[in-house]
C-alpha atoms as a PDB file:
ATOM      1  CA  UNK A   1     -76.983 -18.436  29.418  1.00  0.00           C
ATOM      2  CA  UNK A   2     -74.027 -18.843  27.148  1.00  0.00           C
ATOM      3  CA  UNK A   3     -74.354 -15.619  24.744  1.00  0.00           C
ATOM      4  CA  UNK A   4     -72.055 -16.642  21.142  1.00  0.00           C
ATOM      5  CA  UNK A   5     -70.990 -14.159  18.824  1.00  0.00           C
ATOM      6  CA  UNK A   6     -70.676 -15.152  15.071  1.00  0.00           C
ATOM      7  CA  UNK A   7     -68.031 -13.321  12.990  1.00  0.00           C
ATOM      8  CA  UNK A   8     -68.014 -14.204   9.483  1.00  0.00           C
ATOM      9  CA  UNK A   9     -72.086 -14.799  10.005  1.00  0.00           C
ATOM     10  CA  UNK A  10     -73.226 -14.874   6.368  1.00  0.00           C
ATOM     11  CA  UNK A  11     -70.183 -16.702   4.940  1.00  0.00           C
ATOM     12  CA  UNK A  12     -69.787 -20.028   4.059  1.00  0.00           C
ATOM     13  CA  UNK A  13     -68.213 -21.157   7.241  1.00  0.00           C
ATOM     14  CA  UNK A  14     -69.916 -18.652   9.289  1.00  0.00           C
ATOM     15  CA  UNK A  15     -73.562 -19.941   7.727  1.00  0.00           C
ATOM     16  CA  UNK A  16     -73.083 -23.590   8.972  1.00  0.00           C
ATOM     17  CA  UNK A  17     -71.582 -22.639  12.293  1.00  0.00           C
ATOM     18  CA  UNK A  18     -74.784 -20.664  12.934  1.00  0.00           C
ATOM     19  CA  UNK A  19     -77.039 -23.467  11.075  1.00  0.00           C
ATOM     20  CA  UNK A  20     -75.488 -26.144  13.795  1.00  0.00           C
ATOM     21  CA  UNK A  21     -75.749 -23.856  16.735  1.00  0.00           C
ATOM     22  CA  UNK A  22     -79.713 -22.783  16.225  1.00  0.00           C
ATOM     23  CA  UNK A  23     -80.532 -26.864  15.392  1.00  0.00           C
ATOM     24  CA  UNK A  24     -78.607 -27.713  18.814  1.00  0.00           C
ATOM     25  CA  UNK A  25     -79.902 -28.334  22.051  1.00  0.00           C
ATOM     26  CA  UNK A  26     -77.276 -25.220  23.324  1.00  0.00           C
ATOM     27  CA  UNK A  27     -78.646 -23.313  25.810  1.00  0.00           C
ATOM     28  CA  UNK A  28     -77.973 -20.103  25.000  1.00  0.00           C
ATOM     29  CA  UNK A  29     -78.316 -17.403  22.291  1.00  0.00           C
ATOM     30  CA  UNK A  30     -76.368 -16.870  19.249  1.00  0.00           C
ATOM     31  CA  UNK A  31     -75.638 -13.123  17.649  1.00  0.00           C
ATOM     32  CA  UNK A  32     -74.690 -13.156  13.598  1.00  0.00           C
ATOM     33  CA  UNK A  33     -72.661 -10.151  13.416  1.00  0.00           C
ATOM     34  CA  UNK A  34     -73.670  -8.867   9.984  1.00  0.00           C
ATOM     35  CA  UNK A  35     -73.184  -5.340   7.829  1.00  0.00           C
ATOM     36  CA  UNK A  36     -76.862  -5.356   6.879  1.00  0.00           C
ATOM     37  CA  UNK A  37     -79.042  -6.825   9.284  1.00  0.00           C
ATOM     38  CA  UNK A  38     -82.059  -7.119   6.459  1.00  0.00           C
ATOM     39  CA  UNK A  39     -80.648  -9.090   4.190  1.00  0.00           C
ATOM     40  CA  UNK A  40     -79.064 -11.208   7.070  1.00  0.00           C
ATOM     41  CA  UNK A  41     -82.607 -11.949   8.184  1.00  0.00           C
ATOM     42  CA  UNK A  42     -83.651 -13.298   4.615  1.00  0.00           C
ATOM     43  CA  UNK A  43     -80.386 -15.700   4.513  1.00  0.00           C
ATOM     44  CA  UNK A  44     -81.087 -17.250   8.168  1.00  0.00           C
ATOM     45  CA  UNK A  45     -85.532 -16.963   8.008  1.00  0.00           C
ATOM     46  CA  UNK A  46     -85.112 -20.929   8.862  1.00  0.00           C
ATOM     47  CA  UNK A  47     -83.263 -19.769  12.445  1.00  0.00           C
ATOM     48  CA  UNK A  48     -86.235 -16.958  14.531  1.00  0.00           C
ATOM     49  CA  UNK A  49     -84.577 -17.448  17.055  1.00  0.00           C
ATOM     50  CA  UNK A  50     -81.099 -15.742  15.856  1.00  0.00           C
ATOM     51  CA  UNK A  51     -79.940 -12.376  17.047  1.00  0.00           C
ATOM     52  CA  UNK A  52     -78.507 -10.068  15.494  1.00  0.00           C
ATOM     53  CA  UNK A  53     -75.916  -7.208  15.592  1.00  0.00           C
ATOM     54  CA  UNK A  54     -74.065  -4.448  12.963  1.00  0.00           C
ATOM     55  CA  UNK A  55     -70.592  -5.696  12.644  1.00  0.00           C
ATOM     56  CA  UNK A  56     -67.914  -4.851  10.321  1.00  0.00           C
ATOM     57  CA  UNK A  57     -64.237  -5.993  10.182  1.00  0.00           C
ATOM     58  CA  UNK A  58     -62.951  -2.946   8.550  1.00  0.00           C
ATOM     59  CA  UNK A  59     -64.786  -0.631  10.857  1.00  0.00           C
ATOM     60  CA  UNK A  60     -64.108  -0.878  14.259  1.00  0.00           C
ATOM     61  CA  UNK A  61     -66.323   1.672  15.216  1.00  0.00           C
ATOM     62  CA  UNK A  62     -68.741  -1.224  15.066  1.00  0.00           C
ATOM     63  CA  UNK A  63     -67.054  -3.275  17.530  1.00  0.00           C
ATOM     64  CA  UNK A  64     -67.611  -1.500  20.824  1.00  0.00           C
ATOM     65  CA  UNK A  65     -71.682  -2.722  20.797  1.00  0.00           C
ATOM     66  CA  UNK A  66     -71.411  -5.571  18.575  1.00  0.00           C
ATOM     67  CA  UNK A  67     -69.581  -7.598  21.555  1.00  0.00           C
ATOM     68  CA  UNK A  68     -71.513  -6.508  24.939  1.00  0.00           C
ATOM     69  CA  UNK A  69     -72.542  -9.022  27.018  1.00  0.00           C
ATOM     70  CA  UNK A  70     -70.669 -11.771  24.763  1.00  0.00           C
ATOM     71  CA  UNK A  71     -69.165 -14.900  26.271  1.00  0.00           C
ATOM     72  CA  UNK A  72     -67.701 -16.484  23.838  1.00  0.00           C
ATOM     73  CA  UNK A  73     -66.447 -15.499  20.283  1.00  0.00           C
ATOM     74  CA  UNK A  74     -65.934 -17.467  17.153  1.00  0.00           C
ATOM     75  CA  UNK A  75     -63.584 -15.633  15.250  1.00  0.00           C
ATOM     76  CA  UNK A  76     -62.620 -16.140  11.445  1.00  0.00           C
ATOM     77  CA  UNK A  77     -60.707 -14.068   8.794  1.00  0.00           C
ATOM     78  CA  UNK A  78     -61.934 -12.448   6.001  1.00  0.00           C
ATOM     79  CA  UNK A  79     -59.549 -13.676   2.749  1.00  0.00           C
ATOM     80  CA  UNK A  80     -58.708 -10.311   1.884  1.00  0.00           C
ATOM     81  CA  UNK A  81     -57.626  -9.135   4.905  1.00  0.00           C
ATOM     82  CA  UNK A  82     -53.833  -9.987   6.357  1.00  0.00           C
ATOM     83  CA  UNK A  83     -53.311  -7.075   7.968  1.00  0.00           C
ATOM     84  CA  UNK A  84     -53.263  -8.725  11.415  1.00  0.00           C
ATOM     85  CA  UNK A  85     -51.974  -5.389  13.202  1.00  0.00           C
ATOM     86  CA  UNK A  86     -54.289  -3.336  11.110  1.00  0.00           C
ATOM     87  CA  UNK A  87     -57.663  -5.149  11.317  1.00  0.00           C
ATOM     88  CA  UNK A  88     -57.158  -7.802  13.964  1.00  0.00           C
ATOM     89  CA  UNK A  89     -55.496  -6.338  17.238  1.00  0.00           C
ATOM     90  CA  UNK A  90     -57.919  -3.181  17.219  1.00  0.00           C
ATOM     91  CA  UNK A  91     -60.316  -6.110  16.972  1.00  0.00           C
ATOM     92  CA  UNK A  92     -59.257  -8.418  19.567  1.00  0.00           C
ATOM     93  CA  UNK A  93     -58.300  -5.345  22.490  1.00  0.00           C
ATOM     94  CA  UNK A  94     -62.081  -4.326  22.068  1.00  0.00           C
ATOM     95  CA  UNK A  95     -63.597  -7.681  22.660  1.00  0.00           C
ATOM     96  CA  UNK A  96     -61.010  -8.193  25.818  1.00  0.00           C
ATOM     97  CA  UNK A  97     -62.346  -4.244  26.741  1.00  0.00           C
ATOM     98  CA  UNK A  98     -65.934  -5.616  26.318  1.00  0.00           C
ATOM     99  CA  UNK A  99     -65.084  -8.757  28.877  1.00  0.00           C
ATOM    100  CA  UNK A 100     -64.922 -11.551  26.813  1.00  0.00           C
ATOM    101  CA  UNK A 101     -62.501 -14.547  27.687  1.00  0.00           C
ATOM    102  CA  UNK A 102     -63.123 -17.437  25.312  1.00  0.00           C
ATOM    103  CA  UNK A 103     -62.974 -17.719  21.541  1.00  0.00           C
ATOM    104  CA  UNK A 104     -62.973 -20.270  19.312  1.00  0.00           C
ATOM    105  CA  UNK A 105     -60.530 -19.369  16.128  1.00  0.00           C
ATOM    106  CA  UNK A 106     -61.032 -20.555  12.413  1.00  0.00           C
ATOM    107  CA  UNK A 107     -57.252 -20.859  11.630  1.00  0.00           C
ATOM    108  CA  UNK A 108     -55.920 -23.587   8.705  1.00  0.00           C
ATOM    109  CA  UNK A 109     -54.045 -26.748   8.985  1.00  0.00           C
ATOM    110  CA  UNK A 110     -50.353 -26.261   9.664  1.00  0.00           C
ATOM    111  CA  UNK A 111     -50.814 -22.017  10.865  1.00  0.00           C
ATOM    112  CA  UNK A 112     -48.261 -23.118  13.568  1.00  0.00           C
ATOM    113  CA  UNK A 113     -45.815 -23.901  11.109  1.00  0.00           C
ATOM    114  CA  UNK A 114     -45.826 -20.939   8.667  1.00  0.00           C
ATOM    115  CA  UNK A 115     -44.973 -17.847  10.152  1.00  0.00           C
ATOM    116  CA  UNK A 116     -45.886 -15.558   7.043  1.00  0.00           C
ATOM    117  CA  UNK A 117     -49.446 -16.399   6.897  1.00  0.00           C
ATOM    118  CA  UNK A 118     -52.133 -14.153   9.152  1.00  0.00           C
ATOM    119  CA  UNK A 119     -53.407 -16.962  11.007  1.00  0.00           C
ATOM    120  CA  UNK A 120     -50.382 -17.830  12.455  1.00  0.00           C
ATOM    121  CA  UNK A 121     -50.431 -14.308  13.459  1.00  0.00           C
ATOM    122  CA  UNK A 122     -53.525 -13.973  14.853  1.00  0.00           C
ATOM    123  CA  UNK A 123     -52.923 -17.287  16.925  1.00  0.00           C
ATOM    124  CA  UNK A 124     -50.062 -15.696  18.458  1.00  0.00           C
ATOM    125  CA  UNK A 125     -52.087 -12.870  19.189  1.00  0.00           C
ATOM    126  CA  UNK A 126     -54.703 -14.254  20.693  1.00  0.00           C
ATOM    127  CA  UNK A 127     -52.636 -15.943  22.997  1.00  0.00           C
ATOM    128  CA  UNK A 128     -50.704 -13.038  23.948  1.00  0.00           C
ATOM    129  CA  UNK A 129     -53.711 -11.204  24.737  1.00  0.00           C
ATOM    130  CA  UNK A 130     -54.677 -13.897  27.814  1.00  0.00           C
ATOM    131  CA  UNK A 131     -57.802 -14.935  25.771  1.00  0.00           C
ATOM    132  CA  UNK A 132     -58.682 -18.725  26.463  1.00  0.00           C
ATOM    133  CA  UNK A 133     -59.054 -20.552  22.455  1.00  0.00           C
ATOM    134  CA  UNK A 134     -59.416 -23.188  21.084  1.00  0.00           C
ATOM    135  CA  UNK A 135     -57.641 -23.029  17.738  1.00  0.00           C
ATOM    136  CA  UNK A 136     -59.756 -25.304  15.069  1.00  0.00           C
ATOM    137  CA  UNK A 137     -57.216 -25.836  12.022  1.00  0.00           C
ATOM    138  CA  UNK A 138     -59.203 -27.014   8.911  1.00  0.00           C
ATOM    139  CA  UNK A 139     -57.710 -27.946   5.822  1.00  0.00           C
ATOM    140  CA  UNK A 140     -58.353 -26.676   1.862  1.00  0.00           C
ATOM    141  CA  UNK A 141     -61.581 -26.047   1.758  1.00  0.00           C
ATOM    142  CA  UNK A 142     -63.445 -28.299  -0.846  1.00  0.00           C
ATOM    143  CA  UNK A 143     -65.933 -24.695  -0.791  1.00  0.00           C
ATOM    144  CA  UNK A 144     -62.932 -22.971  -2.659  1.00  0.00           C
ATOM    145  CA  UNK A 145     -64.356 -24.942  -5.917  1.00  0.00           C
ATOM    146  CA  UNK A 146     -67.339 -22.942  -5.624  1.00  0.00           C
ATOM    147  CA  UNK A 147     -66.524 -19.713  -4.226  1.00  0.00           C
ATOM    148  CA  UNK A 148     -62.716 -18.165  -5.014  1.00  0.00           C
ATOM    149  CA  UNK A 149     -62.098 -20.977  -8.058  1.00  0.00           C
ATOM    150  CA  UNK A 150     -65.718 -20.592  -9.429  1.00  0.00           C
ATOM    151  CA  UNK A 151     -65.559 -17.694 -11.872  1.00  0.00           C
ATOM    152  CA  UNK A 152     -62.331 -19.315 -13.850  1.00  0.00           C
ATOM    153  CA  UNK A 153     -64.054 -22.801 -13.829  1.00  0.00           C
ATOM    154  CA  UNK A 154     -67.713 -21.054 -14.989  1.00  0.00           C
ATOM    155  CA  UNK A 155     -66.553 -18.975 -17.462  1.00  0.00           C
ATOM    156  CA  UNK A 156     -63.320 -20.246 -18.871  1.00  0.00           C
ATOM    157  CA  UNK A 157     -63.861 -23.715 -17.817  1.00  0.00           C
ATOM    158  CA  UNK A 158     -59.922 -24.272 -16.209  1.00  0.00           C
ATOM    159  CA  UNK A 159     -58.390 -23.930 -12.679  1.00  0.00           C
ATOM    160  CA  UNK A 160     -55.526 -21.510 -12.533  1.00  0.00           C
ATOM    161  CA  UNK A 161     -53.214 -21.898  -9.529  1.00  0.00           C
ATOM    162  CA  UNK A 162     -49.430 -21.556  -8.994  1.00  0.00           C
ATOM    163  CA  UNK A 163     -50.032 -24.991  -7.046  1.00  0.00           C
ATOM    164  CA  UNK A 164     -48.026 -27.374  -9.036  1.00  0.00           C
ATOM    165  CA  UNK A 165     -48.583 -31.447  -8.128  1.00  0.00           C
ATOM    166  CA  UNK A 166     -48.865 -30.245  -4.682  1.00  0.00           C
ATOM    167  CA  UNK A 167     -50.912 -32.107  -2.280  1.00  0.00           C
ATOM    168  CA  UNK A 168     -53.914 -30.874  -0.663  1.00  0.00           C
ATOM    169  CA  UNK A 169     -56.317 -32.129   1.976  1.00  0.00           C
ATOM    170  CA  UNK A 170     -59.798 -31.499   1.080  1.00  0.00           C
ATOM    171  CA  UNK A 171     -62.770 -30.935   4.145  1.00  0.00           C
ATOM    172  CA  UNK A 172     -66.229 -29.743   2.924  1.00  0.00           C
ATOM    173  CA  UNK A 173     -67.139 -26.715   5.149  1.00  0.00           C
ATOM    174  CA  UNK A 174     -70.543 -28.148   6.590  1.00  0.00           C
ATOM    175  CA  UNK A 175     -67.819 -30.610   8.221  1.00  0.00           C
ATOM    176  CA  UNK A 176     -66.313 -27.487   9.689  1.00  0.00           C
ATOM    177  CA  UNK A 177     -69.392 -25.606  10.861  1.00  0.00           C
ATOM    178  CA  UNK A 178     -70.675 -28.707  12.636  1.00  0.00           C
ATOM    179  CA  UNK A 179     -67.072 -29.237  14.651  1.00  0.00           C
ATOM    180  CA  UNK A 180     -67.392 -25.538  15.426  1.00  0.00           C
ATOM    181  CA  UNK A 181     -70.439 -25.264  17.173  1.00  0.00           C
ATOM    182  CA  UNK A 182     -69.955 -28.317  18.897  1.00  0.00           C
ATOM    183  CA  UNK A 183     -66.583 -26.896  19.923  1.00  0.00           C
ATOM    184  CA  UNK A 184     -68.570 -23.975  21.457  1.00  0.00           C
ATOM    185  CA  UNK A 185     -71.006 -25.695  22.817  1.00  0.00           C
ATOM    186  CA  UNK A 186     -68.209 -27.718  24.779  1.00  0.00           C
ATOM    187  CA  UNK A 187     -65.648 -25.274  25.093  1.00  0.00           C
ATOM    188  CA  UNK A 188     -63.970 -26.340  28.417  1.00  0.00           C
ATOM    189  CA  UNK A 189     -63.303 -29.398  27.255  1.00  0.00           C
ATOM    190  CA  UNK A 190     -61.087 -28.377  24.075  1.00  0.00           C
ATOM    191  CA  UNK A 191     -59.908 -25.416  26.303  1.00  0.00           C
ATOM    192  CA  UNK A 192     -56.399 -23.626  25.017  1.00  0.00           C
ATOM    193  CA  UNK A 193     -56.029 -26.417  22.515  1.00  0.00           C
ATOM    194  CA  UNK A 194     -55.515 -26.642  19.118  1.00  0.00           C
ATOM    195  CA  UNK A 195     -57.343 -29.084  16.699  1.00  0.00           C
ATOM    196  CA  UNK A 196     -56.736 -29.965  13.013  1.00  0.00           C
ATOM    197  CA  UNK A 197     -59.531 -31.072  11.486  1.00  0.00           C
ATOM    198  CA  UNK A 198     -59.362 -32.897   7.736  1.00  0.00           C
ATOM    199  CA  UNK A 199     -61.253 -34.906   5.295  1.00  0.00           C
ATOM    200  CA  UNK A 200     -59.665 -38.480   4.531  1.00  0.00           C
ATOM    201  CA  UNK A 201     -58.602 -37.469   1.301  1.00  0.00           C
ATOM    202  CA  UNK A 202     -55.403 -36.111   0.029  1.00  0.00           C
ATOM    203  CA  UNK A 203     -55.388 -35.187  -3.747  1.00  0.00           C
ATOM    204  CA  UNK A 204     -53.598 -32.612  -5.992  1.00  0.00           C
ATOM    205  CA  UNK A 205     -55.608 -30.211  -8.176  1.00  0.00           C
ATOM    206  CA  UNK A 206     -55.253 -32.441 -11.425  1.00  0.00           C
ATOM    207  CA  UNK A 207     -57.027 -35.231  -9.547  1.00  0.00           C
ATOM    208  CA  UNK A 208     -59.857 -33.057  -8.460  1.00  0.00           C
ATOM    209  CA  UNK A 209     -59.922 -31.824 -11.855  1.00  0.00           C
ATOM    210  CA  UNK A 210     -60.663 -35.434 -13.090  1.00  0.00           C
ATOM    211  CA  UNK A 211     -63.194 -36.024  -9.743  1.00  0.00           C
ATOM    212  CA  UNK A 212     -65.065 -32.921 -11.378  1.00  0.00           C
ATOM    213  CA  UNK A 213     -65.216 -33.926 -15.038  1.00  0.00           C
ATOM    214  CA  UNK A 214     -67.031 -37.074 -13.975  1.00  0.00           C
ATOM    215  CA  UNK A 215     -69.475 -34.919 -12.762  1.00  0.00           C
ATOM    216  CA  UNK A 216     -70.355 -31.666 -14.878  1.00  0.00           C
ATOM    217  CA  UNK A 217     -70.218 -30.778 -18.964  1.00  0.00           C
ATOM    218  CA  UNK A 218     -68.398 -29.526 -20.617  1.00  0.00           C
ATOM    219  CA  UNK A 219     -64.529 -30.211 -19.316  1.00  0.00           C
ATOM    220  CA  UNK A 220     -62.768 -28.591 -16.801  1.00  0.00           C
ATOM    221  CA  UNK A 221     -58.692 -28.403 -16.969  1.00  0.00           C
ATOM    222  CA  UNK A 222     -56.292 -27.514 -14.818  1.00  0.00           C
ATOM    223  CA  UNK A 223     -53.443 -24.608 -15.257  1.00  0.00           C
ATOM    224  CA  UNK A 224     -50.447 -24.241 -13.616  1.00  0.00           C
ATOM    225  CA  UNK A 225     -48.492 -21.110 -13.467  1.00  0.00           C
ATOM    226  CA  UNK A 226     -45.548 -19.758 -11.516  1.00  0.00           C
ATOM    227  CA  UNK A 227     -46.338 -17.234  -8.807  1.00  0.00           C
ATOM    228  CA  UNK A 228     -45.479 -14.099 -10.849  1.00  0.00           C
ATOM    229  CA  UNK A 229     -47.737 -14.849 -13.695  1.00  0.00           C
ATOM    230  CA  UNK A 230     -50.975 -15.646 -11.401  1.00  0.00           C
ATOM    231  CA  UNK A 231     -50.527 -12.368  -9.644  1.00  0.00           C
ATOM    232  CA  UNK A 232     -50.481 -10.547 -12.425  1.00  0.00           C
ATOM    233  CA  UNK A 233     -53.279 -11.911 -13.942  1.00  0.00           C
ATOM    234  CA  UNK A 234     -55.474 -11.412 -11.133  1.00  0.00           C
ATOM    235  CA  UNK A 235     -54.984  -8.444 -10.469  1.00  0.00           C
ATOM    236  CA  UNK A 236     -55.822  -7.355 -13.898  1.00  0.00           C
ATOM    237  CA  UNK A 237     -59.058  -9.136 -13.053  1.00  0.00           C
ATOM    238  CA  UNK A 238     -59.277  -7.237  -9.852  1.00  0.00           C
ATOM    239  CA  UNK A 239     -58.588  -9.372  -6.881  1.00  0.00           C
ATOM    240  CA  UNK A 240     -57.701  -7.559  -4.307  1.00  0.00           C
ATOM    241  CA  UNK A 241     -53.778  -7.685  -3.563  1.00  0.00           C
ATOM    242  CA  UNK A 242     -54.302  -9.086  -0.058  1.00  0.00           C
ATOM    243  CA  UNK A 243     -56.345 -11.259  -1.232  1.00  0.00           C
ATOM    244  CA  UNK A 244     -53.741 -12.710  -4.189  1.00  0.00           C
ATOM    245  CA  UNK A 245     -50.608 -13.190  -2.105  1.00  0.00           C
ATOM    246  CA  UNK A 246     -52.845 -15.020   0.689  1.00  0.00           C
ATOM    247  CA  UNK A 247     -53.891 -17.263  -2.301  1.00  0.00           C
ATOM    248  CA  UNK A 248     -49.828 -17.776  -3.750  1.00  0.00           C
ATOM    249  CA  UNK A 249     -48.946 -18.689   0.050  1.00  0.00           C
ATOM    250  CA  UNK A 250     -51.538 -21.104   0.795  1.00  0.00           C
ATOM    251  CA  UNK A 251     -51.263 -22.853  -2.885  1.00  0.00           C
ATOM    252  CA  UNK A 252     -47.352 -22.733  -3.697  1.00  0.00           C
ATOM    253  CA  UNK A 253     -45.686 -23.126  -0.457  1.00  0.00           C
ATOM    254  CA  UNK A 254     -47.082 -26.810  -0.017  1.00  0.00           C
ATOM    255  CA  UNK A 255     -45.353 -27.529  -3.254  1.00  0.00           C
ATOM    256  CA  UNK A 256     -41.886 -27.704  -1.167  1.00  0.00           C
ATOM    257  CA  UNK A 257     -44.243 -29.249   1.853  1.00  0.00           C
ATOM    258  CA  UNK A 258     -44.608 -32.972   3.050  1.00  0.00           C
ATOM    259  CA  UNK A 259     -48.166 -33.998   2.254  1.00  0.00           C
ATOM    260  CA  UNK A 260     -50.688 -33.078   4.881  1.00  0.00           C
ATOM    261  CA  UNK A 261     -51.375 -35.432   7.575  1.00  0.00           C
ATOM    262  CA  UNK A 262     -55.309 -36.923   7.600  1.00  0.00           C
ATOM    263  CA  UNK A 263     -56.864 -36.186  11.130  1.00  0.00           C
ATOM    264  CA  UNK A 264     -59.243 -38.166  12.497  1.00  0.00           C
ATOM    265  CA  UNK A 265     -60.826 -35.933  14.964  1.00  0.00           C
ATOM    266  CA  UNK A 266     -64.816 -35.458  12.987  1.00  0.00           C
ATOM    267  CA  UNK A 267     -64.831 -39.042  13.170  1.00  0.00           C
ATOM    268  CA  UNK A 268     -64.142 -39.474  16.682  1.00  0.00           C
ATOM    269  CA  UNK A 269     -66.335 -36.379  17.489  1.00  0.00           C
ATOM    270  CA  UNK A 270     -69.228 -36.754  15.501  1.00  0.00           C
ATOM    271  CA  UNK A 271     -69.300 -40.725  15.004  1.00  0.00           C
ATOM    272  CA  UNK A 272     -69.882 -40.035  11.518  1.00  0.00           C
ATOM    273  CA  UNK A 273     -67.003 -39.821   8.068  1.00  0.00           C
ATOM    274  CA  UNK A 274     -66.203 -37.088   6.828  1.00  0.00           C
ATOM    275  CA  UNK A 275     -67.426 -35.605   3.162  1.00  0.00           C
ATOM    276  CA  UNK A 276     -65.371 -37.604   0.167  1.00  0.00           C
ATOM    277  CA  UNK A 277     -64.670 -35.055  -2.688  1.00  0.00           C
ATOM    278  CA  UNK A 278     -67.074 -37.005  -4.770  1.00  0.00           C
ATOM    279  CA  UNK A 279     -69.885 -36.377  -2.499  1.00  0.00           C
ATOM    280  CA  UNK A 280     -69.197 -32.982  -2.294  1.00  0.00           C
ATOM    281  CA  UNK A 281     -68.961 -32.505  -6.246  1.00  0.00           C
ATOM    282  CA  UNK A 282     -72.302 -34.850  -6.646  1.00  0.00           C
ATOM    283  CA  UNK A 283     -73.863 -32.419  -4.371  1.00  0.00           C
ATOM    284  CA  UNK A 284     -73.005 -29.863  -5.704  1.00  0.00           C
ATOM    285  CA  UNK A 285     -73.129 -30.104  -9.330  1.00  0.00           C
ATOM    286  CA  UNK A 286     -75.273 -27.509 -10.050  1.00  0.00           C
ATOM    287  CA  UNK A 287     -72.683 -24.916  -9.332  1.00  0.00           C
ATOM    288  CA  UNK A 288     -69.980 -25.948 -12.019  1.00  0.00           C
ATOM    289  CA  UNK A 289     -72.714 -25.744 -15.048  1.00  0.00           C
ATOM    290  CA  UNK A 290     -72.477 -22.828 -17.281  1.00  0.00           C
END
C-alpha cells in the first residue's frame, strides 16, 4: 500500500491534490501534514478516510514522525519561505533518514532557468540528495487573484505589481492538484522527469484586468510600479520580506523574458482543456465583490 504524504495540506494547491487523491481509485492512504489537526479535520470532513499528521515547515522537530512509514512525498514551498538551506535541506535529510525515495515537487514554469529563485534550488537539491522526482512546473497561478492579489483588489479595487506588459501564463490550481495526484498515483512512469504544466492562455496583467471587469462591480485597475516602490509599500503593509522579493522575482524578471511557452501536457493527460481565465473569474466571482 502506497502511503503519500501531503505538504502544503490545507493550501490551495495542497487542498486539490488531497481532494483528487481521496476521489481516486489509488490504493493506498494519504497523510495531510497539518499544524492543527482539528481544524484540518473540518476543512477535509468530505475525505474520512484522510490521515493525518503534525507537520510544520519551520519546525523541524516535527519532521522526524510526520514522515515514518512514507513512500512517497509531494513537496511544495511555502511563499514566504526561500531559505532553501535554512528550511529545506534540514527538511529533505530527515525524510531521506526516515526512508523515503520518491517525491513529487511543486516547482514553477522555467525554475531550471532562473538560478535566484528557491525552486530552482530545491530542484537541485533534491537531486543531489539521490531522491527519485518528478518535478511538476506550473505556471502563474490564476489562484494568485484570490489569495496574494486579493486584499489590494477588495479593498482598494487595483492590482499593484512591478510586472510591467509582461506576459504571463495563467493555470487554475484545481488543474494542478488533479495532474499531481495523478502524477503520484503513476509515479514510475514520470520517474526523474520534469513536466511543465500551463493553461492555453498567455495574457499580461492589464488584460486580466479587463477579463475581471467583465465580471465583478465596481472596476478593478491595474498599477505598475518599479521594484523599489512595491517593496516598500508592502512592507509597510507587512508582507513578510521573503515573501516580497519572491513576489519582485517572479513578476519583474519576465519583463526582460520571452513569453512563456503553452504546454500541452493536462490535455494529453487528462483528455480534457484546461481552465480559460474567464472560467476561472465566472467561477469565482464571488471573491472579487466588496
Amino acid at each position: 500500500m502506497k502511503r503519500i504524504f501531503i505538504t502544503g495540506a490545507t493550501g490551495n494547491v495542497g487542498y486539490e491534490v488531497i481532494r483528487f487523491l481521496c476521489q481516486s481509485d489509488t490504493p493506498g492512504r494519504v497523510i495531510a501534514g497539518v499544524r492543527d489537526e482539528a481544524k484540518a479535520r473540518e476543512l477535509f470532513h468530505d475525505f474520512p478516510s484522510l490521515g493525518y499528521r503534525i507537520f510544520d515547515f519551520e519546525k523541524a522537530d516535527t519532521f522526524p514522525a510526520a514522515f515514518q512509514e512514507v513512500d512517497i512525498l509531494f513537496l511544495l514551498r511555502p511563499p514566504h519561505l526561500a531559505q532553501v538551506e535554512k528550511y529545506f535541506r534540514p527538511l529533505l535529510t530527515e525524510a531521506q533518514n526516515a526512508g523515503i525515495e520518491r517525491i513529487v515537487f511543486l516547482s514553477v514554469q522555467g525554475a531550471e532557468r532562473s538560478r535566484i529563485i528557491p525552486h530552482n534550488q530545491i530542484e537541485k537539491l533534491i537531486q543531489a540528495l539521490g531522491f527519485q522526482y518528478i518535478f511538476l512546473r506550473p505556471s502563474y497561478f490564476m489562484q494568485n487573484l484570490t489569495t496574494t492579489l486579493l486584499d489590494d483588489i477588495r479593498r482598494h479595487r487595483r492590482i499593484v505589481l512591478p510586472a510591467g506588459k509582461a506576459l504571463f501564463n495563467w493555470i487554475d490550481v484545481q488543474n494542478i492538484g488533479e495532474v499531481a495526484a495523478r502524477l503520484i498515483e503513476s509515479f514510475d512512469a514520470y520517474r526523474n522527469r520534469a513536466i511543465e504544466l500551463t493553461g492555453t492562455e498567455n495574457a499580461n496583467f492589464a488584460t486580466v484586468v479587463d477579463l475581471l471587469n467583465a465580471h465583478t462591480q465596481p472596476p478593478v485597475q491595474f498599477l505598475n510600479i518599479n521594484p523599489v516602490r512595491f517593496y516598500w509599500l508592502k512592507r509597510q503593509s507587512g508582507m513578510p520580506q521573503g515573501l516580497i522579493l519572491v513576489m519582485i522575482m517572479l513578476h519583474f524578471l519576465p519583463r526582460w523574458q520571452k513569453p512563456p511557452l503553452v504546454s500541452d501536457f493536462y490535455k494529453k493527460l487528462t483528455g480534457k482543456e484546461p481552465t480559460t481565465l474567464s472560467e476561472f473569474l465566472r467561477r469565482e466571482k464571488a471573491w472579487f465583490e466588496q
